[in-house]
C-alpha atoms as a PDB file:
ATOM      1  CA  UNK A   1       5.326 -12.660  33.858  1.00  0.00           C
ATOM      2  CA  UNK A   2       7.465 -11.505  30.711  1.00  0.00           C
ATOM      3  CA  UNK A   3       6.593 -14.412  28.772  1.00  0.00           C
ATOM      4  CA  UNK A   4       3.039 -14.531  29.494  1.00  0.00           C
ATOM      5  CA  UNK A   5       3.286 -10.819  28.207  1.00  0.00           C
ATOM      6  CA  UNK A   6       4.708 -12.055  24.710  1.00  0.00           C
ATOM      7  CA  UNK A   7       2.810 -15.201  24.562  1.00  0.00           C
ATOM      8  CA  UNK A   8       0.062 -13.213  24.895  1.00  0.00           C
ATOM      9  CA  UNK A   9       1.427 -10.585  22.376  1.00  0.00           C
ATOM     10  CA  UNK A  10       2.091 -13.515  20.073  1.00  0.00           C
ATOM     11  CA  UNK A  11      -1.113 -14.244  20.604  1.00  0.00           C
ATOM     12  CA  UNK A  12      -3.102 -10.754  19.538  1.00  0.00           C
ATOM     13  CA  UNK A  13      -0.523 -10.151  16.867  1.00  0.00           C
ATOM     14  CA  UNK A  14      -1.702 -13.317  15.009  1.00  0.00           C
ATOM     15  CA  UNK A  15      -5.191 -12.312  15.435  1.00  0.00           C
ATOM     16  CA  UNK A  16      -5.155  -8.905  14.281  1.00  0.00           C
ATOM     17  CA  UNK A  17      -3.055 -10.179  11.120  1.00  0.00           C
ATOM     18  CA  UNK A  18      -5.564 -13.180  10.616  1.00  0.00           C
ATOM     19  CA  UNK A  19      -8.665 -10.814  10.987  1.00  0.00           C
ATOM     20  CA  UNK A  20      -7.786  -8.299   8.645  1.00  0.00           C
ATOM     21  CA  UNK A  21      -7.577  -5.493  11.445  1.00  0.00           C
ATOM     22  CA  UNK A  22      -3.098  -5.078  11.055  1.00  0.00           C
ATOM     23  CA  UNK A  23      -4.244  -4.577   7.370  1.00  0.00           C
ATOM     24  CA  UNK A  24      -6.812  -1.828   8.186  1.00  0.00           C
ATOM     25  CA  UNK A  25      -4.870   0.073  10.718  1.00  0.00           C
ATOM     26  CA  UNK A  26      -1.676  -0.097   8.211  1.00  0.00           C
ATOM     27  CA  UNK A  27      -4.352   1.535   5.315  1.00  0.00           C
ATOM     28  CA  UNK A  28      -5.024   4.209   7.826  1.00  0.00           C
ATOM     29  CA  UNK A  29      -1.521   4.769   8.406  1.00  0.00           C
ATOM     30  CA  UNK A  30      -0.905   5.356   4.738  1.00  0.00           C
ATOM     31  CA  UNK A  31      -3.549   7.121   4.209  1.00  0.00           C
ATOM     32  CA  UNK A  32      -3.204   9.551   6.956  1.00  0.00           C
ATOM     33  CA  UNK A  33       0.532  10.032   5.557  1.00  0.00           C
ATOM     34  CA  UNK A  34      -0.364  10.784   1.565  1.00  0.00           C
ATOM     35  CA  UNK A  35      -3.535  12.393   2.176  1.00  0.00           C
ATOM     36  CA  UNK A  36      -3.426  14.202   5.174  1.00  0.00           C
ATOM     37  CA  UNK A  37      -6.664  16.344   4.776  1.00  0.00           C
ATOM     38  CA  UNK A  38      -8.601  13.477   3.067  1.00  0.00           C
ATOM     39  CA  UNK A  39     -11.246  11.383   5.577  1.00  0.00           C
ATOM     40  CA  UNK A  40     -10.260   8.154   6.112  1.00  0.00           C
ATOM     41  CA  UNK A  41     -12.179   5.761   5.173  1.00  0.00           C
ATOM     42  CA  UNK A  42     -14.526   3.814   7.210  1.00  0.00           C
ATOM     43  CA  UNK A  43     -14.089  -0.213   7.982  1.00  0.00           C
ATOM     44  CA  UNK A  44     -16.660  -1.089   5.773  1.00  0.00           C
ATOM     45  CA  UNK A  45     -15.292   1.190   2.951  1.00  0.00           C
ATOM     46  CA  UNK A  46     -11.499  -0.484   3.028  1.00  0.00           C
ATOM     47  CA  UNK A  47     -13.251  -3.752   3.129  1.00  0.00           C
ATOM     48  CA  UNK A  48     -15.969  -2.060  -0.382  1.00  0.00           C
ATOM     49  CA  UNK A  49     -12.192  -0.506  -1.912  1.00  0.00           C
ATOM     50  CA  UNK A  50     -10.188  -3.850  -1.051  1.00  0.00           C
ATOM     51  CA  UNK A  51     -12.695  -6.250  -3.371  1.00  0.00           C
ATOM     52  CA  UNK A  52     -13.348  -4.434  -5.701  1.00  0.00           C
ATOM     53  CA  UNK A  53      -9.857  -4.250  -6.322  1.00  0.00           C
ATOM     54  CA  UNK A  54      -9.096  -7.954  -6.045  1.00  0.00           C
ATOM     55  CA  UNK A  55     -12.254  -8.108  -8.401  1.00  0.00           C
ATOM     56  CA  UNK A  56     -10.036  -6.148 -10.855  1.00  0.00           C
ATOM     57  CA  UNK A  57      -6.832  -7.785 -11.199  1.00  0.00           C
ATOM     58  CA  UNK A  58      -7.809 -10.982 -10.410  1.00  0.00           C
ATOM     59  CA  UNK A  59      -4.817 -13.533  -9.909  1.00  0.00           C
ATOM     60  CA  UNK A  60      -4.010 -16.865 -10.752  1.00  0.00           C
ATOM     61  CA  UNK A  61      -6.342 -19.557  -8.804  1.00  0.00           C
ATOM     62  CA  UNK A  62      -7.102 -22.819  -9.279  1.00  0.00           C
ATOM     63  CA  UNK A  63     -11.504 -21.939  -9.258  1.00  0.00           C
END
């Protein structure tokens, strides 16, 4: 049963981290922590803030 526990761990781990959610929840974190009376920002907000700023310092790609 312990290994069906981290297999399936494994399993949501590599989801959250391929669907962007880790990424949101570790914004909130950081967020929470520096601006403590500030709202956090919705989903849809991080996901406005986040292109925008990849918009903005674009990096080296080959297109």
């Amino acid at each position: 049963m312990r290994t069906v526990r981290r297999v399936l761990g494994a399993v949501r781990w590599y989801a959250r981290e391929l669907t962007g959610e880790a990424g949101y929840d570790r914004y909130c974190e950081r967020h929470r922590r520096h601006h403590p009376h500030a709202p956090v920002p919705t989903r849809h907000e991080y996901e406005v803030l986040r292109t925008l700023r990849r918009e903005g310092r674009p990096e080296s790609r080959c297109c």
